[in-house]
N, C-alpha and C. Protein backbone atom coordinates (compact mmCIF):
# COMPACT_ATOMS: atom_id res chain seq x y z
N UNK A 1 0.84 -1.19 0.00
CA UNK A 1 0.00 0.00 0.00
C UNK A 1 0.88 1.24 0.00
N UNK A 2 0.85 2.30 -0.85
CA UNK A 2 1.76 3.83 -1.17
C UNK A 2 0.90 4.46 0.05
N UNK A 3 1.80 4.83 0.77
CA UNK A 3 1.30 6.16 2.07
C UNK A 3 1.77 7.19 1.33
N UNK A 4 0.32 8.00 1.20
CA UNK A 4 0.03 9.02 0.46
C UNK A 4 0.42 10.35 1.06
N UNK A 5 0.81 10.75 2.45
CA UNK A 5 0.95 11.46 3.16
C UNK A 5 2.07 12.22 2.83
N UNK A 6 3.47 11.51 1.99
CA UNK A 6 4.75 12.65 1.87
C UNK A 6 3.77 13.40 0.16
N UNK A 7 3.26 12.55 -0.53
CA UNK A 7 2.62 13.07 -2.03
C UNK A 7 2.02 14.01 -1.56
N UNK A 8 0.78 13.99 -0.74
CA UNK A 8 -0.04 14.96 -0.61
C UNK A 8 0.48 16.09 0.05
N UNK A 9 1.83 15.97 0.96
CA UNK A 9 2.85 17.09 1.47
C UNK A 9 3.12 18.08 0.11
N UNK A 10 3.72 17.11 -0.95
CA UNK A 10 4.50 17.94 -1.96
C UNK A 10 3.47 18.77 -2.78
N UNK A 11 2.31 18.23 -2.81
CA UNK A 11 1.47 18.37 -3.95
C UNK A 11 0.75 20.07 -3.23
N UNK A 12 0.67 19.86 -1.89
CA UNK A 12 0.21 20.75 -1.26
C UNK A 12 1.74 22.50 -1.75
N UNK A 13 2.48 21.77 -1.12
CA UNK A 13 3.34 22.96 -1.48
C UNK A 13 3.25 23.42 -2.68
N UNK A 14 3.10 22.57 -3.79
CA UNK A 14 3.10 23.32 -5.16
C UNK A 14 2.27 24.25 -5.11
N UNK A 15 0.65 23.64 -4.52
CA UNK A 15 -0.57 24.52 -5.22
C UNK A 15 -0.54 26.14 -4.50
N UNK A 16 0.21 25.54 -2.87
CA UNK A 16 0.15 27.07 -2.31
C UNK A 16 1.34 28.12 -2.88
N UNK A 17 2.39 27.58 -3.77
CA UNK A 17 3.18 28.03 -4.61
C UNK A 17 2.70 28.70 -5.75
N UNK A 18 1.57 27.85 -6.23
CA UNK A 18 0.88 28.11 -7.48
C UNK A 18 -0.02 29.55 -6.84
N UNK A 19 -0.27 29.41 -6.25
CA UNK A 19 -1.44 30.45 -5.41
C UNK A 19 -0.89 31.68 -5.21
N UNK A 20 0.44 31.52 -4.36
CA UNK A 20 1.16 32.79 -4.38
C UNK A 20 1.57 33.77 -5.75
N UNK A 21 1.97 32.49 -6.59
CA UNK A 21 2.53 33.36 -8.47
C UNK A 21 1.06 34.25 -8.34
N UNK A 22 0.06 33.95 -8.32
CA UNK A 22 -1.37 34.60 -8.53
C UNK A 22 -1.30 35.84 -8.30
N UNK A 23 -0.31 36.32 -6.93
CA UNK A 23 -0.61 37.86 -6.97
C UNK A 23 0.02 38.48 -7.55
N UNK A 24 0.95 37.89 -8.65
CA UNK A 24 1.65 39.14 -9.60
C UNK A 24 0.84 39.25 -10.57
N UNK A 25 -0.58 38.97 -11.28
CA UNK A 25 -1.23 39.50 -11.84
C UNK A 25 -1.97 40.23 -11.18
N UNK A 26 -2.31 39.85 -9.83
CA UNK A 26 -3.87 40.38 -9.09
C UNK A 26 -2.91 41.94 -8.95
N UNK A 27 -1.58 41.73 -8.88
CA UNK A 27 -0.52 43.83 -8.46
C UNK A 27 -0.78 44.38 -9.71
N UNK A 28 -0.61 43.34 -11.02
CA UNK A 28 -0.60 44.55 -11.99
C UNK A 28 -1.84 45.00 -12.41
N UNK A 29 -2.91 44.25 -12.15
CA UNK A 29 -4.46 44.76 -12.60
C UNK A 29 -4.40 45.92 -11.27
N UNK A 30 -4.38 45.80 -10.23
CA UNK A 30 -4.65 46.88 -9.32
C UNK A 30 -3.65 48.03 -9.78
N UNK A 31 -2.47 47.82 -10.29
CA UNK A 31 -1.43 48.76 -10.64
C UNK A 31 -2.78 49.54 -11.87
N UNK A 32 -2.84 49.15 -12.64
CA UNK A 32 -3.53 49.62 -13.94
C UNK A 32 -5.08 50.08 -13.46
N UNK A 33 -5.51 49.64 -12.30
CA UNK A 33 -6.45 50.49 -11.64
C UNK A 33 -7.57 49.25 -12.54
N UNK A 34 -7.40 47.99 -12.99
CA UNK A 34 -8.83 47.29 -13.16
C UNK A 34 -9.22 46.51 -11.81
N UNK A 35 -10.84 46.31 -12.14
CA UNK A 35 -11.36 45.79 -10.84
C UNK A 35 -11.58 44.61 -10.81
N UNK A 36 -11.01 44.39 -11.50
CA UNK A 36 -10.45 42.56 -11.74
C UNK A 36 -9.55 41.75 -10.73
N UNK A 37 -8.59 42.43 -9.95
CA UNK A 37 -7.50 42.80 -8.99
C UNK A 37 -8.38 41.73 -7.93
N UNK A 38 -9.79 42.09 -7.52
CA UNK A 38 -10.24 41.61 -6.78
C UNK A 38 -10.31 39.67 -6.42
N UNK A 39 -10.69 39.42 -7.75
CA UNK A 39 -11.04 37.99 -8.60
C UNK A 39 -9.35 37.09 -8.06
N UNK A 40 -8.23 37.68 -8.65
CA UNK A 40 -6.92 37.11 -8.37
C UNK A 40 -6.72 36.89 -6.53
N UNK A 41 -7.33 38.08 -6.24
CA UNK A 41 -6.95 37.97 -4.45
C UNK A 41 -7.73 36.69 -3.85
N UNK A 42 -9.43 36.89 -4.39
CA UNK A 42 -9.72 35.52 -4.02
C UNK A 42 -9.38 34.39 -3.90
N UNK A 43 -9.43 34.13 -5.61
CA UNK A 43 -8.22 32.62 -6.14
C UNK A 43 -7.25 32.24 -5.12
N UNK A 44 -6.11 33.08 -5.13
CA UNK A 44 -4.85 33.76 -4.76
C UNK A 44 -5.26 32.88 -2.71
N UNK A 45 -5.74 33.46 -2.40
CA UNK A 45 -6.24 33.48 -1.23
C UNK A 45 -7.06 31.62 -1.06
N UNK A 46 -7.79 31.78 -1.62
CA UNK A 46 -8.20 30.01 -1.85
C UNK A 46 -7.42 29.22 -2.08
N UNK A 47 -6.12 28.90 -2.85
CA UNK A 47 -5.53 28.50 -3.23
C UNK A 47 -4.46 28.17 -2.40
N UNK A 48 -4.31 29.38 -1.86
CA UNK A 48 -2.76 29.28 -0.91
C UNK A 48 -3.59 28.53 0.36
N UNK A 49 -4.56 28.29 0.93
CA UNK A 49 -5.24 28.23 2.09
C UNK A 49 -4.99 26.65 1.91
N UNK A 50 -5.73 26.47 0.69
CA UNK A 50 -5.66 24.64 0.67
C UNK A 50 -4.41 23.85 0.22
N UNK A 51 -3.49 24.78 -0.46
CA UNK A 51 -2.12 24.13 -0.63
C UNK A 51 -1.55 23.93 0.94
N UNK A 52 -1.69 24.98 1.54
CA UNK A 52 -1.40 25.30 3.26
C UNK A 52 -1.92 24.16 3.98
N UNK A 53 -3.19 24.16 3.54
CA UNK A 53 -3.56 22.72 4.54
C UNK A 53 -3.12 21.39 4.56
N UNK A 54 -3.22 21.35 3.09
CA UNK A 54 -2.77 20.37 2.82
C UNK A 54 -1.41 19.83 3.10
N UNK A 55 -0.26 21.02 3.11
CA UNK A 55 1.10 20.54 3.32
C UNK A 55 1.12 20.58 4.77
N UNK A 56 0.41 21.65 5.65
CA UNK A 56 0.24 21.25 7.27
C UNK A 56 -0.34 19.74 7.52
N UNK A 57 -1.20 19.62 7.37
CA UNK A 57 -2.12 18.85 7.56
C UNK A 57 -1.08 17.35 7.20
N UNK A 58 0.06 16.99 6.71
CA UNK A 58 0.76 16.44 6.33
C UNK A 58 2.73 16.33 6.42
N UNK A 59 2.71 17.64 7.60
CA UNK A 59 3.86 17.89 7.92
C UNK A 59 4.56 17.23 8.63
N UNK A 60 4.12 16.23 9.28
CA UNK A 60 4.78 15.46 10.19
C UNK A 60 5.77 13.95 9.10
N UNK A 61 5.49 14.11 7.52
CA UNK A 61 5.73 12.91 6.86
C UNK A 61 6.37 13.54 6.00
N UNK A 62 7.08 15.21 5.99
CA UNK A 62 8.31 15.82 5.37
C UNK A 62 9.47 15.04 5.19
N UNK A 63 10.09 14.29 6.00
CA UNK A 63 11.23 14.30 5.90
C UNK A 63 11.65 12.64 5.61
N UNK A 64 10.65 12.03 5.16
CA UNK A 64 10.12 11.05 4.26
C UNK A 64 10.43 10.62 3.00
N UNK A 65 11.44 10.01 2.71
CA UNK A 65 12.09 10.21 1.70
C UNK A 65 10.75 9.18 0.37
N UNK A 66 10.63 9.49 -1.10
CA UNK A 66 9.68 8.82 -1.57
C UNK A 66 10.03 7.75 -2.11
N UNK A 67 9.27 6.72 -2.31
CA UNK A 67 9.37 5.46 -3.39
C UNK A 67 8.95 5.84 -4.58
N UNK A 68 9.67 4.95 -5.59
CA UNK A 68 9.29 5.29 -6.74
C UNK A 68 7.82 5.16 -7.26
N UNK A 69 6.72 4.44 -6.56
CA UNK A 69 5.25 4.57 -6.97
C UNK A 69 5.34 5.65 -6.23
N UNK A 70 5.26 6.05 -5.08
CA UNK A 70 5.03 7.72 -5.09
C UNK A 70 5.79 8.52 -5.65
N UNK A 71 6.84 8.39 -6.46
CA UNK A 71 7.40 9.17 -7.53
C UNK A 71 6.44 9.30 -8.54
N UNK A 72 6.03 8.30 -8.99
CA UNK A 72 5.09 8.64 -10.25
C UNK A 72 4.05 8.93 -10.04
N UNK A 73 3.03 8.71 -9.12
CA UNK A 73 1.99 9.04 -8.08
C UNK A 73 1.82 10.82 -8.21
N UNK A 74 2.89 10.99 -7.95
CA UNK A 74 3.19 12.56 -7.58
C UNK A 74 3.44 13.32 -8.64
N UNK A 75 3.42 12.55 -9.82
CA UNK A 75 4.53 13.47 -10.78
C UNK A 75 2.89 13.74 -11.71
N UNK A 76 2.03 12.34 -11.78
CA UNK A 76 0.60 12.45 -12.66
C UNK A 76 0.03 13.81 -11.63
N UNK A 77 -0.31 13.42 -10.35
CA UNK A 77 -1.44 14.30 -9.78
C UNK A 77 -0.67 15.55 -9.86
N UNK A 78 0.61 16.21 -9.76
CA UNK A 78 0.99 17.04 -9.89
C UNK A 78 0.46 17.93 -11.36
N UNK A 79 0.44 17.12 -12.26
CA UNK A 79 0.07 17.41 -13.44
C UNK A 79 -1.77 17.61 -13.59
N UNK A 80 -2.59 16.84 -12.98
CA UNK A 80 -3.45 17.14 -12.90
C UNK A 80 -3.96 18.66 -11.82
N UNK A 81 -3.50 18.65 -10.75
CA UNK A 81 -3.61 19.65 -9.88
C UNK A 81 -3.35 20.91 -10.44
N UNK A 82 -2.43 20.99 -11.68
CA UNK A 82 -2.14 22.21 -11.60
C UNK A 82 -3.04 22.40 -13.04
């Protein structure tokens, strides 16, 4: 059985990674004064919350080195997640 717990660690960091890139569009729409700015903070804000949880929620299985089914495990859902 693959213990899913270091995958769902990594997978988590990406998305709250992915979440953070978000506010360099949500600066330049507010830079340019559109009210679009708003929409990115949400995302931005949702995004980082559940990447966050997810890699908390899973922090205790960091230092977990992976097997190769959770190598590939990680490498598909990575691809799907994002």
């Amino acid at each position: 059985m693959i213990d899913l717990r270091p995958v769902v660690y990594v997978i988590g960091l990406v998305v709250a990674i992915l979440g953070a890139t978000m506010l360099v569009p949500m600066l330049v729409d507010l830079y340019y004064g559109s009210p679009d700015w708003m929409v990115f903070l949400a995302t931005a804000t949702i995004t980082v919350v559940m990447g966050g949880s997810m890699s908390l929620a899973t922090a205790n299985t960091a230092r977990q080195g992976l097997t190769i089914q959770q190598t590939f495990l990680l490498t598909t859902l990575i691809w799907i997640a994002l």
